[in-house]
C-alpha atoms as a PDB file:
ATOM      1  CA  UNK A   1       0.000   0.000   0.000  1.00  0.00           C
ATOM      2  CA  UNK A   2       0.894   3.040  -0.391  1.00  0.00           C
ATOM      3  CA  UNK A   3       1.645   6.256   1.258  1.00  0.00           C
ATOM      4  CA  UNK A   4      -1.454   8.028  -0.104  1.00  0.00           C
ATOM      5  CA  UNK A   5      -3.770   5.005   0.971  1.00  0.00           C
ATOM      6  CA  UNK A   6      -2.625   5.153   4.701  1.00  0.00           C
ATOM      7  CA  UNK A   7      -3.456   9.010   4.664  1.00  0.00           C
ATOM      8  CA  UNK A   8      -6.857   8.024   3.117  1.00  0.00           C
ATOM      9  CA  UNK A   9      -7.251   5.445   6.017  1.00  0.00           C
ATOM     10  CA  UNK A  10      -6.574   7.667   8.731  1.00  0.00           C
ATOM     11  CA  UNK A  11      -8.699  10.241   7.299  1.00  0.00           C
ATOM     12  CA  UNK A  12     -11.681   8.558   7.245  1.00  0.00           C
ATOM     13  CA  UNK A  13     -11.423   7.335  10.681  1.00  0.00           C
ATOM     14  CA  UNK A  14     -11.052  10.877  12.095  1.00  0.00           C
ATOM     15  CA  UNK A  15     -14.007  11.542   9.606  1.00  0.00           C
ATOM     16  CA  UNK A  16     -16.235   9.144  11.411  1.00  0.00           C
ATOM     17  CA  UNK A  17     -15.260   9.889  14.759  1.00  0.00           C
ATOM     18  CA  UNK A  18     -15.465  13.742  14.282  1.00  0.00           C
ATOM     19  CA  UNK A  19     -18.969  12.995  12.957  1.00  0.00           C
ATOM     20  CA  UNK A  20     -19.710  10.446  15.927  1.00  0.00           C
ATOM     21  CA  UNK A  21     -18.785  12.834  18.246  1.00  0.00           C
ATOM     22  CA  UNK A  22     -20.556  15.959  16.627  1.00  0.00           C
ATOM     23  CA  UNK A  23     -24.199  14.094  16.550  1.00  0.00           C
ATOM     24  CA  UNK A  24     -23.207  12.966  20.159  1.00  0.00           C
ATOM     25  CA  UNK A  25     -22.966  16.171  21.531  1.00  0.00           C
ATOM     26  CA  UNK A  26     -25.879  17.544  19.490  1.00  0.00           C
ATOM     27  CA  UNK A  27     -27.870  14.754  21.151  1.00  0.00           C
ATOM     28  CA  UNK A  28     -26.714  15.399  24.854  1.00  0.00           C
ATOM     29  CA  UNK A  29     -27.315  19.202  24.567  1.00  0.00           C
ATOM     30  CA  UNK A  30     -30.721  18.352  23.682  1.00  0.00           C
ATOM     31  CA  UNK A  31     -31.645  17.349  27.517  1.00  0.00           C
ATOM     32  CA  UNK A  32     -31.351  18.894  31.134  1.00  0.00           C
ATOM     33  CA  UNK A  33     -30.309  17.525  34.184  1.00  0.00           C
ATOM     34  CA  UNK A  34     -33.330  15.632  34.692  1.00  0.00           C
ATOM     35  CA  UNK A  35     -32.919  14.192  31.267  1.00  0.00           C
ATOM     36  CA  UNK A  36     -36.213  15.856  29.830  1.00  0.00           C
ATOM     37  CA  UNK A  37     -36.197  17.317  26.298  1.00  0.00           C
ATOM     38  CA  UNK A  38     -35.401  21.153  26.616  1.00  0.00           C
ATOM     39  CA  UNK A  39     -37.125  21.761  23.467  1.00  0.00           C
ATOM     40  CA  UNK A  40     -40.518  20.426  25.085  1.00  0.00           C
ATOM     41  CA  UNK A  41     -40.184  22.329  28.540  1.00  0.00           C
ATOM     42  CA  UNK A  42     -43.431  23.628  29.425  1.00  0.00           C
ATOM     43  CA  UNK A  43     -43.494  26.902  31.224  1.00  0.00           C
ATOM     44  CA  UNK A  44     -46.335  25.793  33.756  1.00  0.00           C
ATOM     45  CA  UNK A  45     -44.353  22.511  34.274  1.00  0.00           C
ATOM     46  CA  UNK A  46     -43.716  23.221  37.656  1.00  0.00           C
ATOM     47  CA  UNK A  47     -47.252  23.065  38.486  1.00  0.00           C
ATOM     48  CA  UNK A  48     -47.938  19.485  37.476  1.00  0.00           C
ATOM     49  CA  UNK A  49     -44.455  17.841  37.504  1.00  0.00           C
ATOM     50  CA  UNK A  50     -43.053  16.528  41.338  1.00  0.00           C
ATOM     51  CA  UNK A  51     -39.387  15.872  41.186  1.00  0.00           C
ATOM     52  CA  UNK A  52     -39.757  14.659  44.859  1.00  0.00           C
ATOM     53  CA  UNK A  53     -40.825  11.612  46.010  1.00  0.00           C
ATOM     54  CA  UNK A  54     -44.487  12.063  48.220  1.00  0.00           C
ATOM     55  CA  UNK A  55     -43.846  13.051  52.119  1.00  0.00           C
ATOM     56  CA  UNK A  56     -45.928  11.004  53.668  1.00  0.00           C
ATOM     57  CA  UNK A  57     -47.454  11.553  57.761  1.00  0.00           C
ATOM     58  CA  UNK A  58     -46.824   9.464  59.995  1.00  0.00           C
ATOM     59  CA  UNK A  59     -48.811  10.657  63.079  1.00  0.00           C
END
């Protein structure tokens, strides 16, 4: 093989990890820290979404 064809190797493997990594990131940044879509974020979610778990009384 030559010289050329190793350079073509390599650059298709930093191709497909740049692109990996690209649509990886797009993907994460796409969430919160509660892993809910930020895109669908209601602004009245606070009044029907518990993060909590129930406190229950114990009297």
């Amino acid at each position: 093989m030559s010289f050329g064809d190793y350079v073509y190797i390599v650059a298709v493997i930093l191709f497909a990890y740049m692109t990996f990594v690209i649509i990886r990131n797009n993907f994460r940044s796409k969430f919160d820290a509660q892993e809910r879509r930020k895109d669908l974020a209601d602004e009245y979610e606070e009044d029907y979404i518990v993060d909590k778990q129930p406190e229950s009384k114990e009297d």
